[in-house]
PDB file of N, CA and C in Angstrom:
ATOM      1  N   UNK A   1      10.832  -1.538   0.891  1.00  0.00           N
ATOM      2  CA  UNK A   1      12.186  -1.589   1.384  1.00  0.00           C
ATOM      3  C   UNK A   1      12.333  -0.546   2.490  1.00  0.00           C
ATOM      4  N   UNK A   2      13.559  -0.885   3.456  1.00  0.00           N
ATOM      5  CA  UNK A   2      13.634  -0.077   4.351  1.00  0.00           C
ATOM      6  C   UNK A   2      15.223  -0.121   4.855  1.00  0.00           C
ATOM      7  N   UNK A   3      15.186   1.520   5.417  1.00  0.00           N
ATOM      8  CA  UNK A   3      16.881   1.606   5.744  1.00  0.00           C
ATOM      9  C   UNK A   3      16.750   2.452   7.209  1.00  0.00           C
ATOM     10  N   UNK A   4      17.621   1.970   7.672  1.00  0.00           N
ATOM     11  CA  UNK A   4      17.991   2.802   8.896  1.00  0.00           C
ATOM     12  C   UNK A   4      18.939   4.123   8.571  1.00  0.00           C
ATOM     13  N   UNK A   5      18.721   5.547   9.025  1.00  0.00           N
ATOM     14  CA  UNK A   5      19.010   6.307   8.493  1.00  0.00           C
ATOM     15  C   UNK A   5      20.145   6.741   9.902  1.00  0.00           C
ATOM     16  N   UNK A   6      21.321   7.364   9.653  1.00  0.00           N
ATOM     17  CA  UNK A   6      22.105   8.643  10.880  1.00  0.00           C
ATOM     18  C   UNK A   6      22.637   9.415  10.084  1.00  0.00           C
ATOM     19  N   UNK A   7      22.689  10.627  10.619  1.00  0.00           N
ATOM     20  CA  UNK A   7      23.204  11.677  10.549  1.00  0.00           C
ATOM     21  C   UNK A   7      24.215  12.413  11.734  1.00  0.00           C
ATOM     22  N   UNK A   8      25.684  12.567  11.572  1.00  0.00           N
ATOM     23  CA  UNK A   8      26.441  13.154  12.257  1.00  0.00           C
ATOM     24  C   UNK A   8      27.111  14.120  11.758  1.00  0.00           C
ATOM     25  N   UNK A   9      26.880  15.491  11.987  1.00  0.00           N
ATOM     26  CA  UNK A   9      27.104  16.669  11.499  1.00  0.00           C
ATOM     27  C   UNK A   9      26.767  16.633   9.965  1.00  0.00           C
ATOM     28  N   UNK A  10      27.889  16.254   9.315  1.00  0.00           N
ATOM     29  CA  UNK A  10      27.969  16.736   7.853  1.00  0.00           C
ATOM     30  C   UNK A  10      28.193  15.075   7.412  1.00  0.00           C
ATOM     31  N   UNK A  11      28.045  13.990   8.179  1.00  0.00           N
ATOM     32  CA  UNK A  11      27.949  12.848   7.293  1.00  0.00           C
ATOM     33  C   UNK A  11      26.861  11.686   7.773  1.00  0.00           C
ATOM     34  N   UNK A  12      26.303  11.571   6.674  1.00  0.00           N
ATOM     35  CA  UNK A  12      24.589  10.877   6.315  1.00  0.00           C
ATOM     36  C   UNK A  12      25.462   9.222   6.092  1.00  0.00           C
ATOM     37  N   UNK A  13      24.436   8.588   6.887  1.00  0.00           N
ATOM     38  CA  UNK A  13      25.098   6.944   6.280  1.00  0.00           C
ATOM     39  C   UNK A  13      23.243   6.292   6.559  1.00  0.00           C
ATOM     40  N   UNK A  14      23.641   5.457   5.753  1.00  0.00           N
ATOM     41  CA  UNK A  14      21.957   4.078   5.992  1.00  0.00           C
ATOM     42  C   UNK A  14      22.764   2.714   5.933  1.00  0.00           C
ATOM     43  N   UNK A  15      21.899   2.005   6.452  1.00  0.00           N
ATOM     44  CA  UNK A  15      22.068   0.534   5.968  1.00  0.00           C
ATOM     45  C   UNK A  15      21.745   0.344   5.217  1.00  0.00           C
ATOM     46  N   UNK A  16      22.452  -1.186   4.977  1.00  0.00           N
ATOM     47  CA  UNK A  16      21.645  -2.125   3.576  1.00  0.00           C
ATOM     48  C   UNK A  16      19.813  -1.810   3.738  1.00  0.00           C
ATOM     49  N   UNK A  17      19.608  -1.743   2.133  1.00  0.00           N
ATOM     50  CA  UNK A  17      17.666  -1.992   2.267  1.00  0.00           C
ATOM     51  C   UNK A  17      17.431  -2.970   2.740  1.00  0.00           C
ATOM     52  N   UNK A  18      16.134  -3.467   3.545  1.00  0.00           N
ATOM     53  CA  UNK A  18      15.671  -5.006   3.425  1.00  0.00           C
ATOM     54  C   UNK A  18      14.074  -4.487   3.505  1.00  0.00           C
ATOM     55  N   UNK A  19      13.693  -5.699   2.507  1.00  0.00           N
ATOM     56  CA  UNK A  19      12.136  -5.859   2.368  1.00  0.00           C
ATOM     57  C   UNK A  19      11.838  -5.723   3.154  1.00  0.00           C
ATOM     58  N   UNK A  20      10.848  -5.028   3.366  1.00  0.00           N
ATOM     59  CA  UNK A  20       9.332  -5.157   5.095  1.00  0.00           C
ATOM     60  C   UNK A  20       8.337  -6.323   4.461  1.00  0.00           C
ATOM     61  N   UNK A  21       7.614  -6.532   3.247  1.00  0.00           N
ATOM     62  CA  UNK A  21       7.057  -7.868   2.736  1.00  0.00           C
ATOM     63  C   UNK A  21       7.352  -7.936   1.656  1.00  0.00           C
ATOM     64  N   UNK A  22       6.617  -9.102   1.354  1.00  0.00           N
ATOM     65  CA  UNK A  22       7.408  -9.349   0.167  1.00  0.00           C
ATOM     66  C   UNK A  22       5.943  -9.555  -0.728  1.00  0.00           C
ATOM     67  N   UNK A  23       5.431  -8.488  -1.367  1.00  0.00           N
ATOM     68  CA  UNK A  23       4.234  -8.381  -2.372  1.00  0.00           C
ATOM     69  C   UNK A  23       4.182  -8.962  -3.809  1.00  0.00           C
ATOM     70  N   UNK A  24       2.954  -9.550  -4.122  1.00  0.00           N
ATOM     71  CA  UNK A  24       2.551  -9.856  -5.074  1.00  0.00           C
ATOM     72  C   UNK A  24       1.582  -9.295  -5.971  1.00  0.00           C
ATOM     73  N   UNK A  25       2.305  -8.462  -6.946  1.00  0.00           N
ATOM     74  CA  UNK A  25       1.951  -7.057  -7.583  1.00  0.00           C
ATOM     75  C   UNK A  25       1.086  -7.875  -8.819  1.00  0.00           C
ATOM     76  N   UNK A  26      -0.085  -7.100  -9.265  1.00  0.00           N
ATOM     77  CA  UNK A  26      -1.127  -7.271 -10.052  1.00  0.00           C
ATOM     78  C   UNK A  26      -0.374  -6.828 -11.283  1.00  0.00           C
ATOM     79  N   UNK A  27      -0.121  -7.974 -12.458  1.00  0.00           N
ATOM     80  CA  UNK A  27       0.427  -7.641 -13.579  1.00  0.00           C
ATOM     81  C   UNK A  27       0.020  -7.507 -14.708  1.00  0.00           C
ATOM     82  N   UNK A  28      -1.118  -7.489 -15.000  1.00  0.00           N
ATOM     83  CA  UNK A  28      -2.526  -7.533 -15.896  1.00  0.00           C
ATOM     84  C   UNK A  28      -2.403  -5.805 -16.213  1.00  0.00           C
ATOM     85  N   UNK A  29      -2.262  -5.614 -17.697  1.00  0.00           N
ATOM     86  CA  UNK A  29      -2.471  -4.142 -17.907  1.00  0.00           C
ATOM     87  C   UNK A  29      -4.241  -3.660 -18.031  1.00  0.00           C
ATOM     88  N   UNK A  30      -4.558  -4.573 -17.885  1.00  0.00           N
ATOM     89  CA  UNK A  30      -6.050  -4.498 -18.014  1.00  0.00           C
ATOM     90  C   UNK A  30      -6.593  -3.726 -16.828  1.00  0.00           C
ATOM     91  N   UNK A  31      -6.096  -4.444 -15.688  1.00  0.00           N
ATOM     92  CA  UNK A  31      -6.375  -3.812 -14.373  1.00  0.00           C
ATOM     93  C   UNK A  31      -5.672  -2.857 -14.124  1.00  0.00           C
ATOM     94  N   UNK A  32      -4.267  -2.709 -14.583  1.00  0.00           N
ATOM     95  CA  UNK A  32      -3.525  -1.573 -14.086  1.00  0.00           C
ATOM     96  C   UNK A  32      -2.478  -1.090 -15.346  1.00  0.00           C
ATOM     97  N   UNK A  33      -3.572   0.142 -16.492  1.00  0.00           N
ATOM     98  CA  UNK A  33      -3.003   0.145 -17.723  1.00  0.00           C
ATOM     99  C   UNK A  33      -2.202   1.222 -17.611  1.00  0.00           C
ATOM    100  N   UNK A  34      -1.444   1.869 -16.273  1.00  0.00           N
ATOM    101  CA  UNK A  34      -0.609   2.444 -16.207  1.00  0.00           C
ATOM    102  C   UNK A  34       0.836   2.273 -15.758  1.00  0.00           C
ATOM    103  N   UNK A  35       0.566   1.004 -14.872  1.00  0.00           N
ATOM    104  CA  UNK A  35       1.657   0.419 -13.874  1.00  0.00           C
ATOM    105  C   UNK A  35       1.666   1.113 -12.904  1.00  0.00           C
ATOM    106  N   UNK A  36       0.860   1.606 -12.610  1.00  0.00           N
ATOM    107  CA  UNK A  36       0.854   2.021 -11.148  1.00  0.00           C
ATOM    108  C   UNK A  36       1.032   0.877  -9.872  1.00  0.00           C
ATOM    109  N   UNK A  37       1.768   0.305  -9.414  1.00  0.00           N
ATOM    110  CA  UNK A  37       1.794  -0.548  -8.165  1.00  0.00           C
ATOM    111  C   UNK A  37       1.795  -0.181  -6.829  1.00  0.00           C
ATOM    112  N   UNK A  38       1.746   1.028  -6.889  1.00  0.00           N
ATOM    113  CA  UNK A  38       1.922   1.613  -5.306  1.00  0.00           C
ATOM    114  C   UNK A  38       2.133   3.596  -5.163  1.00  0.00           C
ATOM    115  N   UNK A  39       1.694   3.461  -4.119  1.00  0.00           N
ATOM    116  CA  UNK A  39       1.534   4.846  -4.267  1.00  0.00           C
ATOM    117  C   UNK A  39       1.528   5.758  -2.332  1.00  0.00           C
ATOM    118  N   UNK A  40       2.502   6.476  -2.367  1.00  0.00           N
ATOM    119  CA  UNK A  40       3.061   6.877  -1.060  1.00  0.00           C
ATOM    120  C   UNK A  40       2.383   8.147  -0.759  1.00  0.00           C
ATOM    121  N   UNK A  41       1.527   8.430   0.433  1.00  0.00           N
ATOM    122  CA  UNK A  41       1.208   9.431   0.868  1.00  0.00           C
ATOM    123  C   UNK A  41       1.901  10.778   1.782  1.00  0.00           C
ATOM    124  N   UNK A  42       2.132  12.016   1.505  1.00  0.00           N
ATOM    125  CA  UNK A  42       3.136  12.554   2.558  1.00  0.00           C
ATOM    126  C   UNK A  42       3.589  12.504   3.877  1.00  0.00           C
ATOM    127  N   UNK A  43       2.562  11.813   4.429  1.00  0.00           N
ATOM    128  CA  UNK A  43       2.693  11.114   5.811  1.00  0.00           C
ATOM    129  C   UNK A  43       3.381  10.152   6.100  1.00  0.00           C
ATOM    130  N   UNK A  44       3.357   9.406   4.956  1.00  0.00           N
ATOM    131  CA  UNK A  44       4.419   8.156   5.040  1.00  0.00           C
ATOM    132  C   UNK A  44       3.315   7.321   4.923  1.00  0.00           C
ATOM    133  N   UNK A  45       2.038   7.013   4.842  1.00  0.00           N
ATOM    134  CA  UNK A  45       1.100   5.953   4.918  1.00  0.00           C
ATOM    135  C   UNK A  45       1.118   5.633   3.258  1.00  0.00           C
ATOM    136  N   UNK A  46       0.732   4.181   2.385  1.00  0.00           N
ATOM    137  CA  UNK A  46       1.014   3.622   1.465  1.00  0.00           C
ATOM    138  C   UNK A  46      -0.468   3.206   1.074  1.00  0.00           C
ATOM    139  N   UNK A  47      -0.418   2.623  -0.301  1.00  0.00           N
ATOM    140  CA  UNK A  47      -1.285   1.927  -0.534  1.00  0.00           C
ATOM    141  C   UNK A  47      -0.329   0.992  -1.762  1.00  0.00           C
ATOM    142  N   UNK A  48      -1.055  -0.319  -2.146  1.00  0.00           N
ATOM    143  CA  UNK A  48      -0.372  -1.106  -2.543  1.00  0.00           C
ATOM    144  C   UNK A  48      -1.073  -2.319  -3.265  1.00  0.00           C
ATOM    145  N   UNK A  49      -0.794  -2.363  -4.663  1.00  0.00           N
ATOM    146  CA  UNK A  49      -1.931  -3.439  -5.148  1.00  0.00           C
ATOM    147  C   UNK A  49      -1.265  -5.006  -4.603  1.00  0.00           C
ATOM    148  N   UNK A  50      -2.265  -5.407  -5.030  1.00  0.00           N
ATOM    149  CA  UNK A  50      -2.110  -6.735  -4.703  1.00  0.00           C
ATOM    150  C   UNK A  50      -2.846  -7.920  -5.683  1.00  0.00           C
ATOM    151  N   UNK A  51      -2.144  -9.131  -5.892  1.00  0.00           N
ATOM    152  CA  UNK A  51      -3.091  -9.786  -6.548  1.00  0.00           C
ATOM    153  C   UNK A  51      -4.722 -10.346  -6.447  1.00  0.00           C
ATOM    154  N   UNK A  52      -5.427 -10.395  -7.018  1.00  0.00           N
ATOM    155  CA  UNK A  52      -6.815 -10.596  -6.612  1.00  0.00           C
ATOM    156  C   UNK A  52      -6.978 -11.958  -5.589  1.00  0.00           C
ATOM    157  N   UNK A  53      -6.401 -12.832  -6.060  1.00  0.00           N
ATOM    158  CA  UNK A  53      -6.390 -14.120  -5.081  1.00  0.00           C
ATOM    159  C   UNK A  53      -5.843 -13.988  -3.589  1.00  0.00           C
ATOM    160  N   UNK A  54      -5.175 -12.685  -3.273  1.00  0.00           N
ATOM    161  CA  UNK A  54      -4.484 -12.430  -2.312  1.00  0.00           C
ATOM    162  C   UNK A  54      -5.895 -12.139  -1.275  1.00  0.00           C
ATOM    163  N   UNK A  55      -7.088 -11.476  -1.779  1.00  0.00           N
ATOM    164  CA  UNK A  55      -7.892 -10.586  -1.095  1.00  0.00           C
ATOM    165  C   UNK A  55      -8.846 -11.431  -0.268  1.00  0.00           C
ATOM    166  N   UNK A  56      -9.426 -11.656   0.708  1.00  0.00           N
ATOM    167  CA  UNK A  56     -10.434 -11.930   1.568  1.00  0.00           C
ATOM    168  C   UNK A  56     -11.853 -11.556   1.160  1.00  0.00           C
ATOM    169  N   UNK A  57     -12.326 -12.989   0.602  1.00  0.00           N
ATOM    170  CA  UNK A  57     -13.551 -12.257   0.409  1.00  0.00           C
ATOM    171  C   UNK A  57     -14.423 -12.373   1.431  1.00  0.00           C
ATOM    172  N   UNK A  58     -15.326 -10.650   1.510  1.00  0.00           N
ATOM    173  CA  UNK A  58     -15.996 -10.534   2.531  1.00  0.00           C
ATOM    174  C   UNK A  58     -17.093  -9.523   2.050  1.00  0.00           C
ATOM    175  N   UNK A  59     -18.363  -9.977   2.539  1.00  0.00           N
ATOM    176  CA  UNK A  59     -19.363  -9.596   1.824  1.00  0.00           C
ATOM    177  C   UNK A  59     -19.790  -8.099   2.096  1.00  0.00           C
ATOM    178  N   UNK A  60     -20.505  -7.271   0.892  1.00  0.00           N
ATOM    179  CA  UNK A  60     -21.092  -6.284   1.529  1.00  0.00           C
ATOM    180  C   UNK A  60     -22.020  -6.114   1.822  1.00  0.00           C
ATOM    181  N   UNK A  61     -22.700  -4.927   2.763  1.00  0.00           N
ATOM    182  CA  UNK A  61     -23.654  -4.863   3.400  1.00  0.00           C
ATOM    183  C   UNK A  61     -24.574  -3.816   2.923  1.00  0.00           C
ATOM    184  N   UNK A  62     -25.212  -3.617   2.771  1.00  0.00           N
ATOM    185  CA  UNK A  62     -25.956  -2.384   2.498  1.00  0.00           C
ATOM    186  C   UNK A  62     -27.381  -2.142   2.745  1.00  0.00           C
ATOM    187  N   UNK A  63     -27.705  -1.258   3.153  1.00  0.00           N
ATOM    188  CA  UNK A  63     -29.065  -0.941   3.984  1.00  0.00           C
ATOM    189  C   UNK A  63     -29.849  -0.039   3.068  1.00  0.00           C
ATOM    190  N   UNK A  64     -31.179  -0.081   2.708  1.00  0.00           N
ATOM    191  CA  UNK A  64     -31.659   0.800   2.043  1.00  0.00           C
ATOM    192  C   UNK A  64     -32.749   1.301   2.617  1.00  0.00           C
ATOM    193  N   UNK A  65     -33.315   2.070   2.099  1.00  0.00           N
ATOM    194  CA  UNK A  65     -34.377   3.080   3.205  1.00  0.00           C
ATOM    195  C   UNK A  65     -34.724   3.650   4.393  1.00  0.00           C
ATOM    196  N   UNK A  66     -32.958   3.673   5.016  1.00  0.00           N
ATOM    197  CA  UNK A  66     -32.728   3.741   5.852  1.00  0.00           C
ATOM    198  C   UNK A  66     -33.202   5.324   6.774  1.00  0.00           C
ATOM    199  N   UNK A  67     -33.698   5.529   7.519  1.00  0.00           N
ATOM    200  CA  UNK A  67     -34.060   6.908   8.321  1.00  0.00           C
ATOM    201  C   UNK A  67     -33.570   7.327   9.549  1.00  0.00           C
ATOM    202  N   UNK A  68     -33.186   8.653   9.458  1.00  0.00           N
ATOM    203  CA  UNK A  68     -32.311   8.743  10.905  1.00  0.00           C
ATOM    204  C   UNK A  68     -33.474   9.401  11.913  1.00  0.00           C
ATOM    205  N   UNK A  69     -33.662   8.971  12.976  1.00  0.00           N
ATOM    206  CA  UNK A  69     -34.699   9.108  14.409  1.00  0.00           C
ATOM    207  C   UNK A  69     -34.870  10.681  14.562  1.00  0.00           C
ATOM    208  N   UNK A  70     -33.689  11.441  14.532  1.00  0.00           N
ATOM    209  CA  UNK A  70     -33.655  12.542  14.734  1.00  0.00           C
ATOM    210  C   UNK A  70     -34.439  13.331  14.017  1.00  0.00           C
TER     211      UNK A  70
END
């Protein structure tokens, strides 16, 4: 959710909230036996579960025995 914020001297006003998306939170306590759904960093940057079907699968890569030239 999000609000537009002002401040004039001594009086604070926002707007109505409105969604930025509209998420589909992982409801399985199995996966998430705390309820954790989201979690805000002091910067303002987020993280945010999502349902598994939501995700892109994309493969990983991994290199082994790899040596650096130097």
């Amino acid at each position: 959710m999000a609000v537009q914020v002002s401040a004039d001297g001594s009086v604070f006003q926002t707007t109505a909230p409105k969604a930025l998306f509209a998420p589909r939170f992982a409801e399985s306590p199995a996966a998430n036996p705390f309820n954790l759904q989201y979690d805000v960093a002091a910067d303002g940057r987020f993280l945010i579960n999502v349902a598994l079907d939501d995700l892109a699968s994309t493969p990983i890569i991994s290199t082994l025995n790899w040596k650096n030239r130097n």
